[in-house]
PDB file of N, CA and C in Angstrom:
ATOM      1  N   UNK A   1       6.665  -0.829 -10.781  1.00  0.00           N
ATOM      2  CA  UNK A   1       7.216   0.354 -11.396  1.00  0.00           C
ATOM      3  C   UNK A   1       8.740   0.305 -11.230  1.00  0.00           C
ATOM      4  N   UNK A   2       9.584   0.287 -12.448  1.00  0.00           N
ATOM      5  CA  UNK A   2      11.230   0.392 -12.384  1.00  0.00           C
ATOM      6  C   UNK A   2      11.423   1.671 -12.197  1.00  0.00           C
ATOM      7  N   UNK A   3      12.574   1.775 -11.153  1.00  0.00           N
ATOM      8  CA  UNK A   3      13.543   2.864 -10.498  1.00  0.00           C
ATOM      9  C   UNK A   3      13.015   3.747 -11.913  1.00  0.00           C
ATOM     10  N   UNK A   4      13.784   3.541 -13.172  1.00  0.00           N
ATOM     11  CA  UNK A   4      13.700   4.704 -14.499  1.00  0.00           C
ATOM     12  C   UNK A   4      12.526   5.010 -14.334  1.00  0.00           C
ATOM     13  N   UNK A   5      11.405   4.684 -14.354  1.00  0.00           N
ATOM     14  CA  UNK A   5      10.120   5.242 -14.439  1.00  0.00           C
ATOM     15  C   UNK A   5       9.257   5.916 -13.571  1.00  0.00           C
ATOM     16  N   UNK A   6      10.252   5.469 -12.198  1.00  0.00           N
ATOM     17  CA  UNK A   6       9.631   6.446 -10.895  1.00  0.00           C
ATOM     18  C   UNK A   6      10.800   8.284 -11.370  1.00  0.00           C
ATOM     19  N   UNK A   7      11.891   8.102 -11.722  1.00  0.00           N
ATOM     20  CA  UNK A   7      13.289   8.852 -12.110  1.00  0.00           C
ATOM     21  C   UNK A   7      12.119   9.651 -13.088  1.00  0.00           C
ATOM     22  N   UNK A   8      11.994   9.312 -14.118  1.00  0.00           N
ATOM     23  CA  UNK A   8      10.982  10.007 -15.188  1.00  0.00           C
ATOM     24  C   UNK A   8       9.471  10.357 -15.086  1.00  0.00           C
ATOM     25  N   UNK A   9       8.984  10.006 -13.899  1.00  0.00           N
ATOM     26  CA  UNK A   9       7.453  10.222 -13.847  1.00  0.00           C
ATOM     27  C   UNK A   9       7.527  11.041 -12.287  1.00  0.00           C
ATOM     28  N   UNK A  10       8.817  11.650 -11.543  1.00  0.00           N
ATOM     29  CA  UNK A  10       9.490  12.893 -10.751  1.00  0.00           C
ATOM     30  C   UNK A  10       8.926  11.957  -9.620  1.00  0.00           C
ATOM     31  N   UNK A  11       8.889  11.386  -9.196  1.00  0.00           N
ATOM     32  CA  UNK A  11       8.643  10.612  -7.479  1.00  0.00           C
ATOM     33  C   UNK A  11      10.109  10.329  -7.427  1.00  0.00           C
ATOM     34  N   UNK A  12      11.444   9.927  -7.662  1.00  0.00           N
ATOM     35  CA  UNK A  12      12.725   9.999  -7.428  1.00  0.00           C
ATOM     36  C   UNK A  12      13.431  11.031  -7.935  1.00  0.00           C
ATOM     37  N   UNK A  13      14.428  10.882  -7.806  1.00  0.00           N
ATOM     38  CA  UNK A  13      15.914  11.921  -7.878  1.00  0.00           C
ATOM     39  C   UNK A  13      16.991  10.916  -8.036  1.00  0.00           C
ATOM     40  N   UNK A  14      17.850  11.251  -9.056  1.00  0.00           N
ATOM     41  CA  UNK A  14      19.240  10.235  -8.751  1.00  0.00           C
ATOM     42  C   UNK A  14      20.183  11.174  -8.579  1.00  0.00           C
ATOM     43  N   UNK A  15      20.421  11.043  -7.221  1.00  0.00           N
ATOM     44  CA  UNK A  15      22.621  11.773  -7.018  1.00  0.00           C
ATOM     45  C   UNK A  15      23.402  10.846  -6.759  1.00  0.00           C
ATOM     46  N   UNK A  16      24.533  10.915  -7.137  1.00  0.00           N
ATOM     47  CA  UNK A  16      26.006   9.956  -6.646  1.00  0.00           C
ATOM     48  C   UNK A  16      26.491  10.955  -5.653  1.00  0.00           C
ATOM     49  N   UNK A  17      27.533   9.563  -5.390  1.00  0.00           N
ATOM     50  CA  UNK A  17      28.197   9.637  -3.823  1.00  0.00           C
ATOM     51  C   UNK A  17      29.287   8.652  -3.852  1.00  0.00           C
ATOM     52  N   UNK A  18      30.628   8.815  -3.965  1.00  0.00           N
ATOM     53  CA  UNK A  18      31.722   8.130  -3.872  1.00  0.00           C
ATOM     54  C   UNK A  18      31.576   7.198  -5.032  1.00  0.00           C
ATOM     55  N   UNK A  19      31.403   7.560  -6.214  1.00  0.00           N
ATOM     56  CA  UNK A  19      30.818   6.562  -7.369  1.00  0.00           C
ATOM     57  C   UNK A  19      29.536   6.397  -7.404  1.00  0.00           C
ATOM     58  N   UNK A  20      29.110   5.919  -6.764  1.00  0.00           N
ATOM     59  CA  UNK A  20      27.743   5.219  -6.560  1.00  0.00           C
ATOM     60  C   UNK A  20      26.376   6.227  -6.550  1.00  0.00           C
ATOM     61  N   UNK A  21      25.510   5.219  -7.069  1.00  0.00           N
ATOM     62  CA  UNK A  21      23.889   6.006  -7.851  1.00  0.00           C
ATOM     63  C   UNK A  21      22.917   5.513  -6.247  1.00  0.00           C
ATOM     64  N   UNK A  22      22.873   6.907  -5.841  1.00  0.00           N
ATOM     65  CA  UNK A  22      21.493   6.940  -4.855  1.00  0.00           C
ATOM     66  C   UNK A  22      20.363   7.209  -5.331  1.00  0.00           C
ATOM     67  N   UNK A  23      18.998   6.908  -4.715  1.00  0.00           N
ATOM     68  CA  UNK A  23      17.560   7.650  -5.106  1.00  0.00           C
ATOM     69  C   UNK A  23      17.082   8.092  -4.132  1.00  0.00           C
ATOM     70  N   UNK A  24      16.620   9.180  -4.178  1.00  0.00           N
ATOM     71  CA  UNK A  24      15.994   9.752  -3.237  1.00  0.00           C
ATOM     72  C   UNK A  24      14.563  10.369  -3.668  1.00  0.00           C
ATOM     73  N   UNK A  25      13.885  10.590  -2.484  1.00  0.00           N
ATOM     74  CA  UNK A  25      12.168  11.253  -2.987  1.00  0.00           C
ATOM     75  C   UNK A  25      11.892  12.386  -3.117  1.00  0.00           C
ATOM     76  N   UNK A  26      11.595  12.597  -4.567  1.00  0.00           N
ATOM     77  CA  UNK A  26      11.085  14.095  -5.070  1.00  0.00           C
ATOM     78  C   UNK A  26      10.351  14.630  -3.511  1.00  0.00           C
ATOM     79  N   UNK A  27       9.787  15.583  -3.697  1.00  0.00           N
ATOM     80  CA  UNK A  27       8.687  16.255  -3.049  1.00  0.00           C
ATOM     81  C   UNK A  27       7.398  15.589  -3.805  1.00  0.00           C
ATOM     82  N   UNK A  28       7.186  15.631  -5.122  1.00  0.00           N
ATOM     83  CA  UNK A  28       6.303  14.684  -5.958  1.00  0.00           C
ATOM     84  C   UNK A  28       5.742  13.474  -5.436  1.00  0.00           C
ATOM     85  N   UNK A  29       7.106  12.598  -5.257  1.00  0.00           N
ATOM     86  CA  UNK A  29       7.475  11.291  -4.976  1.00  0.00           C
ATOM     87  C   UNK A  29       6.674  11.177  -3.233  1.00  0.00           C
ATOM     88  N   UNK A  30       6.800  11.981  -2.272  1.00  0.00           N
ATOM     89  CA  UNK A  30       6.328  12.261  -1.180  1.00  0.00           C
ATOM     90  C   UNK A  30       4.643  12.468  -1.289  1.00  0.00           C
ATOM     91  N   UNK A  31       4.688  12.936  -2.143  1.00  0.00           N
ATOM     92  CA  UNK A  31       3.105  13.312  -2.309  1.00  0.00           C
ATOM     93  C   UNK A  31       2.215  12.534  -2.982  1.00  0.00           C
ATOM     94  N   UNK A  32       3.036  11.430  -4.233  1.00  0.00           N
ATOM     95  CA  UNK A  32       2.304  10.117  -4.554  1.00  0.00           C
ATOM     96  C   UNK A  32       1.904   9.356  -3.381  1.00  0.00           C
ATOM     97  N   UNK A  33       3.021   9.266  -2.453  1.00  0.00           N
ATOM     98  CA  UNK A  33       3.262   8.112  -1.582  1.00  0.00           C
ATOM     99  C   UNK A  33       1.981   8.675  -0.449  1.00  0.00           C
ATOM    100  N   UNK A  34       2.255   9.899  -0.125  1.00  0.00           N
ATOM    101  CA  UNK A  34       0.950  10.012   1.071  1.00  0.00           C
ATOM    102  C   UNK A  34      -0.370   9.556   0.668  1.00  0.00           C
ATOM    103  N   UNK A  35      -0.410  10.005  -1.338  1.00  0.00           N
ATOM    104  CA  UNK A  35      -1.800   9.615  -1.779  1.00  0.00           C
ATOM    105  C   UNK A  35      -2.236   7.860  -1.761  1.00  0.00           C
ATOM    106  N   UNK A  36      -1.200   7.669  -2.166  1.00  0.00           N
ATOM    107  CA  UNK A  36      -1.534   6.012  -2.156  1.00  0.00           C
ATOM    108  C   UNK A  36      -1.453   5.069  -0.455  1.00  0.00           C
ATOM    109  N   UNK A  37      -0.871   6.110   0.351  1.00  0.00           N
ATOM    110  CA  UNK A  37      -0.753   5.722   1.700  1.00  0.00           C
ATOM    111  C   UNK A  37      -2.417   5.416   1.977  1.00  0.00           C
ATOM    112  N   UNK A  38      -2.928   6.728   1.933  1.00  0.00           N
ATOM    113  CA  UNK A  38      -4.446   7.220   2.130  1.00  0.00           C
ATOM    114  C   UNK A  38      -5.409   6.404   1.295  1.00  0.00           C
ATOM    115  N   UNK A  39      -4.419   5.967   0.017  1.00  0.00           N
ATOM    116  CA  UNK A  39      -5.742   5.062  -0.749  1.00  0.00           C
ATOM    117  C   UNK A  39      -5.633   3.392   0.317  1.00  0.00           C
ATOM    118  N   UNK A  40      -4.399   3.128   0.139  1.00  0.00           N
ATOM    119  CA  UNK A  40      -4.515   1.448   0.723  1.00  0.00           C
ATOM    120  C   UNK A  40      -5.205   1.361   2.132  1.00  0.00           C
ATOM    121  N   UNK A  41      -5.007   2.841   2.998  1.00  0.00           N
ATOM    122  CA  UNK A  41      -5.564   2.797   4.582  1.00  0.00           C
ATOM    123  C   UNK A  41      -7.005   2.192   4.351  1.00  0.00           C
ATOM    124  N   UNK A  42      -7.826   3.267   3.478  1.00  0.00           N
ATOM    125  CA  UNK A  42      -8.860   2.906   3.030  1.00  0.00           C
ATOM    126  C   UNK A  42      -9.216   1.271   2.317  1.00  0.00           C
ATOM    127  N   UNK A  43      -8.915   0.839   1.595  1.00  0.00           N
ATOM    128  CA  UNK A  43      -9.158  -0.165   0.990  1.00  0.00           C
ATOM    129  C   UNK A  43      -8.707  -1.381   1.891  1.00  0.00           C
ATOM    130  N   UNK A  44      -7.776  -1.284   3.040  1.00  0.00           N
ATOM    131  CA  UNK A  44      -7.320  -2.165   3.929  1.00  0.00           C
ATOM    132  C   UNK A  44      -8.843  -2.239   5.074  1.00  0.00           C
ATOM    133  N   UNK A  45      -9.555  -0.823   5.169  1.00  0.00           N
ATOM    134  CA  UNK A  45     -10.501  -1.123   5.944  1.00  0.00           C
ATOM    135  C   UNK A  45     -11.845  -1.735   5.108  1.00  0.00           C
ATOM    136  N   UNK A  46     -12.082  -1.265   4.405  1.00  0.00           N
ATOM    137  CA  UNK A  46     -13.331  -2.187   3.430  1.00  0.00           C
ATOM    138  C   UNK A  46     -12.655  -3.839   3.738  1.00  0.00           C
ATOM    139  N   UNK A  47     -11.700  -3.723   2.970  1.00  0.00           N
ATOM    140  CA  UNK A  47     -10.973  -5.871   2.835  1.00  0.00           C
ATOM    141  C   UNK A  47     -11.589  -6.275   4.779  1.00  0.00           C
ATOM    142  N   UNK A  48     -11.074  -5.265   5.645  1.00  0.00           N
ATOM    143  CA  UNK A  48     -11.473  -6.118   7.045  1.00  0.00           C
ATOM    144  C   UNK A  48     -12.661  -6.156   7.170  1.00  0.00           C
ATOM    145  N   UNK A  49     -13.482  -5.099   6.997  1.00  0.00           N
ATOM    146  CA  UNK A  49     -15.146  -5.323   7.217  1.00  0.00           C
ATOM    147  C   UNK A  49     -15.675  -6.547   6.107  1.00  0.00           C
ATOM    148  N   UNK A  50     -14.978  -6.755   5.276  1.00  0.00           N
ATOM    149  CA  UNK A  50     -15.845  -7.846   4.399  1.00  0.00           C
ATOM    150  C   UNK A  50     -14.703  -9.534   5.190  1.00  0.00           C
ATOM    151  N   UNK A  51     -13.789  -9.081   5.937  1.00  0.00           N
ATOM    152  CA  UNK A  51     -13.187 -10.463   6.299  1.00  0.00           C
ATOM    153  C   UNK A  51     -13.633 -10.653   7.875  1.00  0.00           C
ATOM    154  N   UNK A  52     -14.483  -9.435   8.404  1.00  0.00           N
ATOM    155  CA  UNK A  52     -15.303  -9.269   9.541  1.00  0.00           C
ATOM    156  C   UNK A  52     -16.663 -10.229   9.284  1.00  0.00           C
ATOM    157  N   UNK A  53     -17.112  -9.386   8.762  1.00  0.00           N
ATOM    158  CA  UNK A  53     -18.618 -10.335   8.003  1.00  0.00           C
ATOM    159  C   UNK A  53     -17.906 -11.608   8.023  1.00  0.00           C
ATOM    160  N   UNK A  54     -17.236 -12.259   7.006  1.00  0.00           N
ATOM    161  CA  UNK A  54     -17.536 -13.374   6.423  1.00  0.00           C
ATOM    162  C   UNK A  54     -16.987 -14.370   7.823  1.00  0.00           C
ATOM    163  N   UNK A  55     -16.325 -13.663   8.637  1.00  0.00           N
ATOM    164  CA  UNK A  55     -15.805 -14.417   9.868  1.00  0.00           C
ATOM    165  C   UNK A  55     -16.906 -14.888  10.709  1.00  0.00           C
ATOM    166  N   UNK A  56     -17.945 -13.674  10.556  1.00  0.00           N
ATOM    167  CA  UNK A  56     -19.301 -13.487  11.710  1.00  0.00           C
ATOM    168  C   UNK A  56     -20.053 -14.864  10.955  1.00  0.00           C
ATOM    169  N   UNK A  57     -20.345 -15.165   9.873  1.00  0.00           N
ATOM    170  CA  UNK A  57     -21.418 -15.958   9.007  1.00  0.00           C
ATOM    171  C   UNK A  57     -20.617 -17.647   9.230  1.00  0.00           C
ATOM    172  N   UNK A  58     -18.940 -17.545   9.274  1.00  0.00           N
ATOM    173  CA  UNK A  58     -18.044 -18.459   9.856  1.00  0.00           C
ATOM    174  C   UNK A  58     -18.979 -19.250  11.261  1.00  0.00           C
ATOM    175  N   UNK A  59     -18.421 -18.100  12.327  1.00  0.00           N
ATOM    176  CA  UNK A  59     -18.991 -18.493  13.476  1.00  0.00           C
ATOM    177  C   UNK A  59     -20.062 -19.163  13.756  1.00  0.00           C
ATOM    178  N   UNK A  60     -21.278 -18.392  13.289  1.00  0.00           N
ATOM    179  CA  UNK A  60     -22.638 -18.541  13.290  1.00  0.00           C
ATOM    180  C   UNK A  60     -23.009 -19.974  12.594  1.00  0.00           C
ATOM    181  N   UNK A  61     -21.904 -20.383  11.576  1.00  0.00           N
ATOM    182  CA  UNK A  61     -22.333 -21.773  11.012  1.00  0.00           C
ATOM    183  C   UNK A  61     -21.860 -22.975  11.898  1.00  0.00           C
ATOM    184  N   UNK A  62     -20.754 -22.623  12.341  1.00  0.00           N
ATOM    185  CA  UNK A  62     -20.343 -23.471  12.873  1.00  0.00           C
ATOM    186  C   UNK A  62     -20.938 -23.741  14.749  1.00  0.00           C
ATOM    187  N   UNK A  63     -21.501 -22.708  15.058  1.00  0.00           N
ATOM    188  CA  UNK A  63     -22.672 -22.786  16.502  1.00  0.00           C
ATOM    189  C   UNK A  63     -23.458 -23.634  16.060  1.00  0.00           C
ATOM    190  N   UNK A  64     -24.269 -23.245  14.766  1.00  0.00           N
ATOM    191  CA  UNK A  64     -25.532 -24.130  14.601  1.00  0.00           C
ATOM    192  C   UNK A  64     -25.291 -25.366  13.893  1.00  0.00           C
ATOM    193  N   UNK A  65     -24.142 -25.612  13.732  1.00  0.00           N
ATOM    194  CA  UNK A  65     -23.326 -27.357  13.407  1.00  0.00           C
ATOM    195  C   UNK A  65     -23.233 -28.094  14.878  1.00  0.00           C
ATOM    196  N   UNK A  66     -22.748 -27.371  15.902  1.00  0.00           N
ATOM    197  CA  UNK A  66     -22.608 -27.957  16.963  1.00  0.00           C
ATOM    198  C   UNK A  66     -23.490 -28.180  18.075  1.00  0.00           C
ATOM    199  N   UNK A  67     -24.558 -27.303  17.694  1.00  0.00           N
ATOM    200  CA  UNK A  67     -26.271 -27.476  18.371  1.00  0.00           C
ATOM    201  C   UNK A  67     -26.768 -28.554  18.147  1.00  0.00           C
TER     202      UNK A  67
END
């Protein structure tokens, strides 16, 4: 997502300051970010339980290779 489209879809703000273009976070912009915080927490724990498993089925092959 480009700076303009976070600027136009209200998750930023642009003010200057001695010339220069700052961005800063809507209240909006704060409230995307907690939502998508809350989505990746989630989806980071599913990805480990399936890289849990496939670690466990890892192990287990490689015991009964070395038996």
């Amino acid at each position: 997502m480009t700076l303009k489209r976070m600027v136009n879809g209200n998750i930023l703000e642009i003010y200057e300051k001695d010339g220069k273009k700052y961005y800063k976070l809507t209240e909006g912009g704060k409230e995307f970010l907690f939502f998508h915080l809350d989505v990746l927490k989630r989806a980071n724990k599913s990805i480990q339980e399936i890289i849990d498993y496939l670690q466990q089925i890892v192990d287990e092959n490689s015991k009964e290779k070395s038996s």
